[in-house]
N, C-alpha and C. Protein backbone atom coordinates (compact mmCIF):
# COMPACT_ATOMS: atom_id res chain seq x y z
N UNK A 1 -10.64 -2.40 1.86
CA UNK A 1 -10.58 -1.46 0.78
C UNK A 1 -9.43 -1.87 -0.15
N UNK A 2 -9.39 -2.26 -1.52
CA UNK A 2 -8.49 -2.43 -2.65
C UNK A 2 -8.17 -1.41 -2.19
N UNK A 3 -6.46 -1.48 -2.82
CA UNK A 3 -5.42 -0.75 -3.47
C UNK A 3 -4.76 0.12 -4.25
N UNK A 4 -4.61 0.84 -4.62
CA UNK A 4 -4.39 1.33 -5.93
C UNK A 4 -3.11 1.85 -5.63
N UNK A 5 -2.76 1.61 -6.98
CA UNK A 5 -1.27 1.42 -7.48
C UNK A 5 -0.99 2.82 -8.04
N UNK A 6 0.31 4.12 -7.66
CA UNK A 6 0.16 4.92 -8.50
C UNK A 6 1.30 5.51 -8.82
N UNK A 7 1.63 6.41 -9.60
CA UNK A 7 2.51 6.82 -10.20
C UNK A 7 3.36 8.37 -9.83
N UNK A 8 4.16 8.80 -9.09
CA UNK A 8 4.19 10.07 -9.68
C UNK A 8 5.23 10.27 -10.71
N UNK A 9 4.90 11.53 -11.35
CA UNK A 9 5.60 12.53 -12.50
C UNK A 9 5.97 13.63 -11.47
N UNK A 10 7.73 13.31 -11.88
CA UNK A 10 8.12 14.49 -11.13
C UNK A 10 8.61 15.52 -12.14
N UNK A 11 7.76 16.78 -11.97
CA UNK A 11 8.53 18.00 -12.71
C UNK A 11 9.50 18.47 -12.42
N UNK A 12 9.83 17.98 -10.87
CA UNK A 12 11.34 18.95 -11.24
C UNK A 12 12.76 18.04 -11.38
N UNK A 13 12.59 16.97 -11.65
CA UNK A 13 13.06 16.12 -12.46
C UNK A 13 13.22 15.70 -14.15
N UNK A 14 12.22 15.92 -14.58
CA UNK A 14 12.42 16.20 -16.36
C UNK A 14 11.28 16.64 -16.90
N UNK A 15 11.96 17.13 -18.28
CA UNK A 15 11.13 18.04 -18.78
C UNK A 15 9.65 17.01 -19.18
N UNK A 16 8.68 18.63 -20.04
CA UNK A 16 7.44 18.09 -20.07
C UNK A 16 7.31 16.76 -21.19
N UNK A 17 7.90 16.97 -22.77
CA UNK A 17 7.56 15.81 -23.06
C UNK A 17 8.05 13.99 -22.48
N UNK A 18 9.19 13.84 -21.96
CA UNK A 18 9.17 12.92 -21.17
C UNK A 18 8.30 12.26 -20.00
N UNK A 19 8.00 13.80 -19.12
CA UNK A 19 6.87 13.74 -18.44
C UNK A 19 5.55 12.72 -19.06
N UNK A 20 5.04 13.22 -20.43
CA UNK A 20 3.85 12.84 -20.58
C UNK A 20 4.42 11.14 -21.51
N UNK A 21 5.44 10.74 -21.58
CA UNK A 21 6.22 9.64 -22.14
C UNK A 21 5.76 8.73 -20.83
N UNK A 22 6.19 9.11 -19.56
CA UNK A 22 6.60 8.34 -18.37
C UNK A 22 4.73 8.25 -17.92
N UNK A 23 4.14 9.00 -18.25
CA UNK A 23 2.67 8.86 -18.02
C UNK A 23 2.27 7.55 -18.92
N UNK A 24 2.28 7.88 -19.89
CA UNK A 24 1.99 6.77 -21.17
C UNK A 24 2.48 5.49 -20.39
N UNK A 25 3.98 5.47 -20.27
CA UNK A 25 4.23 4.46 -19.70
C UNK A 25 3.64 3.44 -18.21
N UNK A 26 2.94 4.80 -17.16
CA UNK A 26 2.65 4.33 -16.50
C UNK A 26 1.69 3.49 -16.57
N UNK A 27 0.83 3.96 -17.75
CA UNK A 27 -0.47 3.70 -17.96
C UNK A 27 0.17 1.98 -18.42
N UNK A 28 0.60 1.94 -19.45
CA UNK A 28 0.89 0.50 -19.95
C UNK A 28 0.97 -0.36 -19.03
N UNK A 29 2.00 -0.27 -18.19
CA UNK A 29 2.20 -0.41 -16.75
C UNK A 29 0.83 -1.38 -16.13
N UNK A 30 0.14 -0.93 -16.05
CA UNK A 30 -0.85 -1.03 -15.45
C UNK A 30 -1.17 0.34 -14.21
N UNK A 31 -0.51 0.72 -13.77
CA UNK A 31 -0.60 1.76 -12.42
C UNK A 31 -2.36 2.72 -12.80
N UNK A 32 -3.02 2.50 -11.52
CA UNK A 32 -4.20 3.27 -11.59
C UNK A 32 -4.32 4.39 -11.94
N UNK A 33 -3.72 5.49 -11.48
CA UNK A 33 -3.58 6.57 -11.08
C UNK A 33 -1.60 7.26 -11.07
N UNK A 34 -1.50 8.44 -11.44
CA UNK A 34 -0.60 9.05 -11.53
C UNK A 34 -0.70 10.50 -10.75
N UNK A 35 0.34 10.96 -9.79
CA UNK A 35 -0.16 12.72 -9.47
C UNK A 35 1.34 13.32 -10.21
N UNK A 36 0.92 14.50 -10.49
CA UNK A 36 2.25 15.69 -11.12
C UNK A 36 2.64 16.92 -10.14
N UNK A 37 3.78 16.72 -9.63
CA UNK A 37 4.51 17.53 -8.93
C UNK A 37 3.95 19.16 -9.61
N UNK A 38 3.66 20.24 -9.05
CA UNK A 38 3.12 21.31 -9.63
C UNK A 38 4.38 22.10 -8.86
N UNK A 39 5.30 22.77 -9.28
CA UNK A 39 6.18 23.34 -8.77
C UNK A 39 7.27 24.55 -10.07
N UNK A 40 7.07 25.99 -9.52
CA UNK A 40 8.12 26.93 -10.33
C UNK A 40 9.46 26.74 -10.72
N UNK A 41 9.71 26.26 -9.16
CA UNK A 41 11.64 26.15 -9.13
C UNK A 41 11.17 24.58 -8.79
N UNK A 42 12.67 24.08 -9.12
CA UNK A 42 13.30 22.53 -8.74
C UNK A 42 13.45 22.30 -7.26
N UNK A 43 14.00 21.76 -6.22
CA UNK A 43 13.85 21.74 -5.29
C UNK A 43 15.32 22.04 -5.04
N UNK A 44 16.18 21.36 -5.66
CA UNK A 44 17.63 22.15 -5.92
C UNK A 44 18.08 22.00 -7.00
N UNK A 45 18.97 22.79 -7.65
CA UNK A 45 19.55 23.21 -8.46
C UNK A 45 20.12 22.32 -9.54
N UNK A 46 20.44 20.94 -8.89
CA UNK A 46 20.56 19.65 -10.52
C UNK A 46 19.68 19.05 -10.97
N UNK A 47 18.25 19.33 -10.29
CA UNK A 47 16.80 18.89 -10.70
C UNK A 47 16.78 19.34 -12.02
N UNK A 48 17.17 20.71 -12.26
CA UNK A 48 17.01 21.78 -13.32
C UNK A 48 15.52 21.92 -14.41
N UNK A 49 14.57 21.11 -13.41
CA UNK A 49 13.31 20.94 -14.27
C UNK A 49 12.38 22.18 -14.24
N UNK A 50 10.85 21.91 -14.33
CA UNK A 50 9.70 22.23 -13.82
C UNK A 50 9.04 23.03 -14.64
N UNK A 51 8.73 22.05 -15.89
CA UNK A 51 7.85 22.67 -16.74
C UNK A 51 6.29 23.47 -16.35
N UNK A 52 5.64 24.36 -17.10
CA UNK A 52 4.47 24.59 -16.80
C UNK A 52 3.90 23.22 -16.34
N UNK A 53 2.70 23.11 -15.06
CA UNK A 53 2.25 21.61 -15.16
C UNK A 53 0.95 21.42 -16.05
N UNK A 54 0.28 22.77 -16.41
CA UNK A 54 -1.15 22.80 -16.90
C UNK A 54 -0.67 22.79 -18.65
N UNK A 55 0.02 22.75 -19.04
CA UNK A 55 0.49 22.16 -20.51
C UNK A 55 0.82 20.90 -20.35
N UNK A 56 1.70 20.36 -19.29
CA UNK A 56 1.96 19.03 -19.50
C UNK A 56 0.80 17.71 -19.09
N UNK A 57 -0.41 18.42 -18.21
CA UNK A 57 -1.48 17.45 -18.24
C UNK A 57 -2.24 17.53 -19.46
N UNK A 58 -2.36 18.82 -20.29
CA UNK A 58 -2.90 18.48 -21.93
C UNK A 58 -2.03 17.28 -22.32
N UNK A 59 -0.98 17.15 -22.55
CA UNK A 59 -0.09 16.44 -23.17
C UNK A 59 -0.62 15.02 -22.60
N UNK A 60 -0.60 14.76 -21.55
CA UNK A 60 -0.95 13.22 -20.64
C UNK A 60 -2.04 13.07 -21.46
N UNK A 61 -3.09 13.78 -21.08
CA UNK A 61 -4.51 13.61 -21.32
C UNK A 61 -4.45 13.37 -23.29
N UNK A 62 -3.98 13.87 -23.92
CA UNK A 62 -4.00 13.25 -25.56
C UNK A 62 -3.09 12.02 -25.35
N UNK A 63 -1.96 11.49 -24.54
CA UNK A 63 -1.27 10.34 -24.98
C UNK A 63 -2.09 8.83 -24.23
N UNK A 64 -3.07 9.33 -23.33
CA UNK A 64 -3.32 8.33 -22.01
C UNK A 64 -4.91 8.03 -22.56
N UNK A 65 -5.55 7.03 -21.82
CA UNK A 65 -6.89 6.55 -22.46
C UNK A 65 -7.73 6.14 -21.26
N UNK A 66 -6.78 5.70 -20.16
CA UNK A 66 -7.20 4.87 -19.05
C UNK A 66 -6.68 5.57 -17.63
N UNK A 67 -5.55 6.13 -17.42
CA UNK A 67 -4.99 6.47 -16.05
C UNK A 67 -5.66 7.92 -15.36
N UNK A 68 -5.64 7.38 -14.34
CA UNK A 68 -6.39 9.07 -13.88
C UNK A 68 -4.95 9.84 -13.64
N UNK A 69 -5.05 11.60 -12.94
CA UNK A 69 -4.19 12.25 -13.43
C UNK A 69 -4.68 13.51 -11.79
N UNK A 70 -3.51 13.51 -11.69
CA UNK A 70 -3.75 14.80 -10.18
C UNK A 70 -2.63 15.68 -10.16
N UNK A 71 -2.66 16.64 -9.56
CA UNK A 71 -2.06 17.78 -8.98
C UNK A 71 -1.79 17.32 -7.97
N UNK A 72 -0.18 17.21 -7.34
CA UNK A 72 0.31 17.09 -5.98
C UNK A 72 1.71 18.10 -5.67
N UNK A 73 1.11 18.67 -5.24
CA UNK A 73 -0.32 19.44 -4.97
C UNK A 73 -0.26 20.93 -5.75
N UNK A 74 -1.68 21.98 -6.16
CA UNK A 74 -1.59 23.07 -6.91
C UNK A 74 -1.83 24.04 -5.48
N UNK A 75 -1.03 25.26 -5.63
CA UNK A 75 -1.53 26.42 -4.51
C UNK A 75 -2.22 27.21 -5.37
N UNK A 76 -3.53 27.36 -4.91
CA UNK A 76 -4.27 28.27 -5.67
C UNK A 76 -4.63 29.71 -4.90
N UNK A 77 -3.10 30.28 -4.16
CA UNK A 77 -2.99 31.11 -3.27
C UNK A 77 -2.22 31.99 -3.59
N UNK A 78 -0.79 32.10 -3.95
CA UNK A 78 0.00 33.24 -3.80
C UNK A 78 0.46 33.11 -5.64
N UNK A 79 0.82 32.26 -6.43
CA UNK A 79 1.80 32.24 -7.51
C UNK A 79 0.29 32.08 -8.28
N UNK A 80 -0.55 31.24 -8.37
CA UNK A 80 -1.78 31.49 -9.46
C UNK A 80 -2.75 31.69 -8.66
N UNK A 81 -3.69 33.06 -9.27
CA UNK A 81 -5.23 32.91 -8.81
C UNK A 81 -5.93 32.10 -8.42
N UNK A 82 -6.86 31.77 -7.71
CA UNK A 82 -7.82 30.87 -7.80
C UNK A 82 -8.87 31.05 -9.09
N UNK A 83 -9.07 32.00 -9.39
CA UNK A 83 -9.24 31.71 -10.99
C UNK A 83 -9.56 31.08 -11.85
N UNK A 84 -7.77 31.28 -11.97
CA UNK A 84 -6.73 30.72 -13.17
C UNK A 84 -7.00 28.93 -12.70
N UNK A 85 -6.75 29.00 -11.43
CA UNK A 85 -6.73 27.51 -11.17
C UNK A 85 -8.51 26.91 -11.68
N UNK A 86 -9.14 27.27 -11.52
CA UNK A 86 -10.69 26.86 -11.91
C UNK A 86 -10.90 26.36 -13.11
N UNK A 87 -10.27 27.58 -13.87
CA UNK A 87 -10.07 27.41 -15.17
C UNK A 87 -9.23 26.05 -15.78
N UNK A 88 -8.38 26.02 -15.25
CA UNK A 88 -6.80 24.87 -15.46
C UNK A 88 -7.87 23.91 -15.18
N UNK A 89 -8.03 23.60 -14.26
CA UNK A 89 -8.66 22.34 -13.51
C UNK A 89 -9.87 21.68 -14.34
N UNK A 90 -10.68 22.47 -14.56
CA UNK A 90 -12.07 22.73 -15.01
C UNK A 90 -11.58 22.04 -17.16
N UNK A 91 -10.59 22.14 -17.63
CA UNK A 91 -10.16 22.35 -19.11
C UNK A 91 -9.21 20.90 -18.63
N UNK A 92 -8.65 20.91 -17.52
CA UNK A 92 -7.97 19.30 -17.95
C UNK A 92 -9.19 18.25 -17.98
N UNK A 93 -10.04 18.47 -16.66
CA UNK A 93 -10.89 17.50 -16.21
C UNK A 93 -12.12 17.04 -17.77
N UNK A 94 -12.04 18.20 -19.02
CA UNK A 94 -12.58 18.09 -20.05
C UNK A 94 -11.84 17.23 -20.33
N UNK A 95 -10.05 17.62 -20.83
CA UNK A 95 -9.23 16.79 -21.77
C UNK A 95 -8.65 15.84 -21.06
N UNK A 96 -8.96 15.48 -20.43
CA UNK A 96 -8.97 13.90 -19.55
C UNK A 96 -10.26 12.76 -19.86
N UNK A 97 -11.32 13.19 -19.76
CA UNK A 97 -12.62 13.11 -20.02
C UNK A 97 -13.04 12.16 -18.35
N UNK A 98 -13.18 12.98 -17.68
CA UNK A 98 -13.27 12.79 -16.32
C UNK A 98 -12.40 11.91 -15.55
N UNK A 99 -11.08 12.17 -15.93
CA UNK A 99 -9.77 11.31 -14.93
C UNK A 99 -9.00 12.26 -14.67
N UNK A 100 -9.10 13.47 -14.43
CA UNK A 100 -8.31 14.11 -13.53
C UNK A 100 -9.01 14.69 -11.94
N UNK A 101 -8.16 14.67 -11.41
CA UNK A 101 -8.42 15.25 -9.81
C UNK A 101 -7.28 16.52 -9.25
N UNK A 102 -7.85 17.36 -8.60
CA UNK A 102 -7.03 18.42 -8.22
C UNK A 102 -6.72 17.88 -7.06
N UNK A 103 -5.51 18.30 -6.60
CA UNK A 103 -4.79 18.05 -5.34
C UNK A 103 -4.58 19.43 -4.98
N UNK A 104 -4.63 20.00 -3.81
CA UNK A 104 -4.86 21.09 -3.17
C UNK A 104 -3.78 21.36 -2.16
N UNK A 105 -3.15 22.76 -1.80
CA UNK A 105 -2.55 22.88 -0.38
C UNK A 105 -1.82 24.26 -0.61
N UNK A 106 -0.98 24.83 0.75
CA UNK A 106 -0.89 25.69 1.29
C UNK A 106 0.67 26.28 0.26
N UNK A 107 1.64 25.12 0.38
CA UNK A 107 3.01 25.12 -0.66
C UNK A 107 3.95 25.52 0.72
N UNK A 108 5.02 25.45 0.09
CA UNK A 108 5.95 26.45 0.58
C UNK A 108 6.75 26.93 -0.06
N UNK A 109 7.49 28.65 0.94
CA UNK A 109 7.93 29.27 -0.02
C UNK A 109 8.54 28.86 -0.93
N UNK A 110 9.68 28.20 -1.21
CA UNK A 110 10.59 27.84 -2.39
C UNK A 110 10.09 27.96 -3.73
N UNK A 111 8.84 27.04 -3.61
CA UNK A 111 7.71 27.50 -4.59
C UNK A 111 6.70 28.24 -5.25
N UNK A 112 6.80 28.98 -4.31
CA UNK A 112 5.23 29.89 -4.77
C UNK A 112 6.17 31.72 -4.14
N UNK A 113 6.97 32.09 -3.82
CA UNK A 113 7.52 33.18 -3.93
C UNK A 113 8.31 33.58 -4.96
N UNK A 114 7.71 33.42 -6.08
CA UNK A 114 8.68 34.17 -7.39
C UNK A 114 7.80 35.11 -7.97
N UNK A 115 6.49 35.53 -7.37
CA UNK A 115 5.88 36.43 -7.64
C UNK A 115 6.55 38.04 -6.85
N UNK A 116 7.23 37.58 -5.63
CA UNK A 116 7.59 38.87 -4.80
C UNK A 116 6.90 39.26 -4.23
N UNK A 117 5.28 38.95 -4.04
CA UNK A 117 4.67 39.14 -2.63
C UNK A 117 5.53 38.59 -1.47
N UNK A 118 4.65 39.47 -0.54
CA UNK A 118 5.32 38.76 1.12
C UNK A 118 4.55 37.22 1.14
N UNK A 119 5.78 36.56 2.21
CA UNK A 119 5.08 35.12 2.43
C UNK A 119 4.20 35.27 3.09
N UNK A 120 3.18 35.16 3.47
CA UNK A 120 2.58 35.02 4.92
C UNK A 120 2.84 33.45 5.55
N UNK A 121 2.24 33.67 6.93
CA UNK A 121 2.16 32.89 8.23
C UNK A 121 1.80 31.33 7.88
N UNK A 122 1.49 30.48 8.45
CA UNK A 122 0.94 29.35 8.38
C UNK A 122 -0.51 29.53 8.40
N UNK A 123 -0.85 30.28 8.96
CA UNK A 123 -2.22 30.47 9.33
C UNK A 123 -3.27 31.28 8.27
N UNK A 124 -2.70 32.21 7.94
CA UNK A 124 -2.85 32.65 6.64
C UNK A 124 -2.42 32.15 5.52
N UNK A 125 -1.80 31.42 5.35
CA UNK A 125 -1.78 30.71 4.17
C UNK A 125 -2.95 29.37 3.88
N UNK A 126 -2.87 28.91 5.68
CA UNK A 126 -4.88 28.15 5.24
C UNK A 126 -6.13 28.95 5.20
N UNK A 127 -6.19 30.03 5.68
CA UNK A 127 -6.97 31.07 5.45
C UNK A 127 -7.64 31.30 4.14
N UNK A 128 -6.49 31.78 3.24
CA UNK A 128 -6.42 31.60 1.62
C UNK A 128 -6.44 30.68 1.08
N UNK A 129 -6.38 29.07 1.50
CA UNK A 129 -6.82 28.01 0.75
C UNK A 129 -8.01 27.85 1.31
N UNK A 130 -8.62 28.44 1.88
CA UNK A 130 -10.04 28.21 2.56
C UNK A 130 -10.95 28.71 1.13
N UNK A 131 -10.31 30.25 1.59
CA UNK A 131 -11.03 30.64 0.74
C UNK A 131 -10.80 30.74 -0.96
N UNK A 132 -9.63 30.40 -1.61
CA UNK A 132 -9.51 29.99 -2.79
C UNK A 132 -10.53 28.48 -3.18
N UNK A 133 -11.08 27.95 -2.43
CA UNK A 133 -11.50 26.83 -2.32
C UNK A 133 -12.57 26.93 -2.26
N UNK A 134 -13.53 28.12 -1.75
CA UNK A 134 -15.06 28.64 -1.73
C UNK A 134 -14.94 28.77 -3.52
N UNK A 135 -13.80 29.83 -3.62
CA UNK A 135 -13.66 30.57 -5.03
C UNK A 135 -13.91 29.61 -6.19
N UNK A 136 -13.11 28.61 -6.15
CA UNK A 136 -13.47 27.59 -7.18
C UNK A 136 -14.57 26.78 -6.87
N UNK A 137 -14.91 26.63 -6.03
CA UNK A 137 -16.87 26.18 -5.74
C UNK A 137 -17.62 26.67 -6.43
N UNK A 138 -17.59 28.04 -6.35
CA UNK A 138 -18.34 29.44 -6.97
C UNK A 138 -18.28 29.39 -8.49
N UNK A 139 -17.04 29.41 -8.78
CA UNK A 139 -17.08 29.51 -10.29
C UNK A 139 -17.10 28.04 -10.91
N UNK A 140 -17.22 27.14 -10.69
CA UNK A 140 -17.83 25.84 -11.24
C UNK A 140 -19.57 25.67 -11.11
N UNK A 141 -19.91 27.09 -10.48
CA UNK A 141 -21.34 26.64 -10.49
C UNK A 141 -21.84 27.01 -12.07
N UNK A 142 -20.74 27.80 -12.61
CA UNK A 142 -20.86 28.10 -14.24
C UNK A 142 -21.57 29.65 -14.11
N UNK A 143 -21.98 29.98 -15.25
CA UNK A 143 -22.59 31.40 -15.55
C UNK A 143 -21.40 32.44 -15.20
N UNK A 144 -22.15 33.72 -14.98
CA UNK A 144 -20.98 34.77 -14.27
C UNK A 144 -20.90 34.81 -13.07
N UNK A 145 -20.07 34.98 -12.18
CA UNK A 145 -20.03 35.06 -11.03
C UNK A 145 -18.76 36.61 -10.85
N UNK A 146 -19.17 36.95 -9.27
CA UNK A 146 -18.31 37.40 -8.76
C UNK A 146 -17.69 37.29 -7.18
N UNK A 147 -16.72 37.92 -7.12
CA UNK A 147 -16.24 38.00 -5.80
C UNK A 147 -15.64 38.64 -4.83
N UNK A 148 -16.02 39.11 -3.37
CA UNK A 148 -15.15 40.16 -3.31
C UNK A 148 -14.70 39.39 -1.51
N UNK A 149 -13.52 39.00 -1.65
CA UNK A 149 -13.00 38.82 0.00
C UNK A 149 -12.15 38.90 0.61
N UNK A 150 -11.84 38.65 1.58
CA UNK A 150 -10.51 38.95 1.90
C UNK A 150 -9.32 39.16 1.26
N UNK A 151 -8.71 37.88 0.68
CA UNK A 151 -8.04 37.31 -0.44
C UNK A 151 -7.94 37.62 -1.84
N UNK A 152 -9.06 37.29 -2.41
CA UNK A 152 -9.74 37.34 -3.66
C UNK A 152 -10.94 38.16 -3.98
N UNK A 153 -10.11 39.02 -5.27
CA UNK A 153 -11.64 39.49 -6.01
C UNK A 153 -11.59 38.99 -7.47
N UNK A 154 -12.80 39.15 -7.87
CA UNK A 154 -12.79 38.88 -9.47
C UNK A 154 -14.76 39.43 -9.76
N UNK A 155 -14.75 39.95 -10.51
CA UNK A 155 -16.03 40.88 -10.93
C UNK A 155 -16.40 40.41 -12.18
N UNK A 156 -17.55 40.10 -12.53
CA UNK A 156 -18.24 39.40 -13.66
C UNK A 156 -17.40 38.13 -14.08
N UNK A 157 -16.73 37.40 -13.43
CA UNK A 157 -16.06 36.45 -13.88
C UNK A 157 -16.96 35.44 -14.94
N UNK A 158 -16.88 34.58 -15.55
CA UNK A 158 -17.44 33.89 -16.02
C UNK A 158 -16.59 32.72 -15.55
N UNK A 159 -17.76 31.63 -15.45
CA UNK A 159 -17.22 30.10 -14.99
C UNK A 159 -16.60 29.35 -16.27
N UNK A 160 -16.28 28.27 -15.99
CA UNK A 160 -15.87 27.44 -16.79
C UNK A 160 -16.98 27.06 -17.80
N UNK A 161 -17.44 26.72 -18.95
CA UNK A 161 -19.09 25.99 -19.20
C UNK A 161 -18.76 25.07 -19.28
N UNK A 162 -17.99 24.07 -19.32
CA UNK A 162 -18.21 22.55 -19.16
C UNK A 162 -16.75 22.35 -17.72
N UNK A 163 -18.22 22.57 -16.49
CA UNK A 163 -17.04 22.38 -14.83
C UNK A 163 -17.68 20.74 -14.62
N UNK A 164 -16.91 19.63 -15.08
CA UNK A 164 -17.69 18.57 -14.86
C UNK A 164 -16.84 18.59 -13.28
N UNK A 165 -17.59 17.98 -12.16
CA UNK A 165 -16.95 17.28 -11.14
C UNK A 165 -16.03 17.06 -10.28
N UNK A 166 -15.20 17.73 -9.91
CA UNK A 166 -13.79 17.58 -9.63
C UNK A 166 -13.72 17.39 -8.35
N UNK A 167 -12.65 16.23 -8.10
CA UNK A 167 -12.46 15.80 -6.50
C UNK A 167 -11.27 16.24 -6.00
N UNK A 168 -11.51 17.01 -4.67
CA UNK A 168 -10.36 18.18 -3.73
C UNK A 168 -9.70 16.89 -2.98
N UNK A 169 -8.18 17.17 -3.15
CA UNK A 169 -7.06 16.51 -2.29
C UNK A 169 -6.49 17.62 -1.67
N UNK A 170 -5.99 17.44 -0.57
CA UNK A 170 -5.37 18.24 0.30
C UNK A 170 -4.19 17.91 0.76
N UNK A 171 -2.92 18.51 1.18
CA UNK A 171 -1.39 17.91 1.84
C UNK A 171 -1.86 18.10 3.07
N UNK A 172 -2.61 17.69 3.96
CA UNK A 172 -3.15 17.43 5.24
C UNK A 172 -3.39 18.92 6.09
N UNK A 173 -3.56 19.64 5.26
CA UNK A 173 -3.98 21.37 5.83
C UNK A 173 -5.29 20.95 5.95
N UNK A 174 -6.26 20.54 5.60
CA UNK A 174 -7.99 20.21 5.62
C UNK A 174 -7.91 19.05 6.18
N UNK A 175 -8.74 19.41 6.96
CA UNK A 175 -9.38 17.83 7.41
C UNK A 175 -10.39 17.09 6.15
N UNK A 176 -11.22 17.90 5.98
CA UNK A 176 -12.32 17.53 4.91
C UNK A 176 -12.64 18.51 3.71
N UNK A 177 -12.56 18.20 2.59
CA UNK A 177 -12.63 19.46 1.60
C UNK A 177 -14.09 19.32 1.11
């Protein structure tokens, strides 16, 4: 199996337009593929980064022509809907024009508790990527949909209308997505 060569963009390292600078660059580069750190807070405190990441893949996606483009990794569990994430995912994978890929997983707190829900367990937190992961199945089938489960509801939702394709990465919580 070839190789591939790839890049990351770290957000909590610098801001977004550099971000999509260091993309450009990768691309020149040659590097196949690039993933973007998806993270609220920095990991500590002189990082001082972490732009929105779903503005800064618009930005990639108008400067880039050739590199593909991922989420490492998005929780589509406690800090954004699964949804919201459908939506995000579903609108880069347009303004990419089929070179982006979602990267998927559980997080931890540092990241995804600035909403002020409780954390939950390990176990429940794959629980909810289980099922955030039905959720965005569902609403890429397009039309309206709804939902009502454990986790997640959403009532007359409407899908994305252009859900081209998107390939699930996981931080090793799934065996198979």
């Amino acid at each position: 199996m070839p190789v591939a060569l790839g890049y990351t963009l770290s957000s909590e390292e610098h801001g977004p337009n550099e971000l999509v600078r260091n993309a450009r660059a990768a691309e020149d580069a040659g590097f196949e593929f690039t993933t973007i750190s998806d993270h609220f807070h920095p990991w500590i405190d002189p990082q001082g980064q972490s732009p929105f990441v779903w503005s800064v893949i618009g930005g990639v996606a108008q400067a880039t022509e050739r590199i593909r483009l991922g989420t490492a990794v998005t929780c589509p569990t406690m800090r954004t809907h699964p949804g919201i994430v459908a939506q995000a995912a579903a609108t880069s994978q347009v303004m990419m024009e089929g070179r982006f890929f979602l990267g998927l997983g559980t997080r931890v707190e540092l990241n995804e508790h600035v909403t002020g829900a409780r954390w939950p367990g390990p176990e429940a937190r794959l629980e909810m990527l289980e099922e955030a992961i039905d959720v965005l199945r569902l609403l890429w089938e397009g039309g309206y949909q709804s939902h009502q489960g454990r986790h997640y509801v959403f009532v007359h939702q409407i899908g994305p209308e252009q859900h081209p394709f998107l390939r699930f990465y996981s931080d090793k919580v799934l065996p198979e997505l």
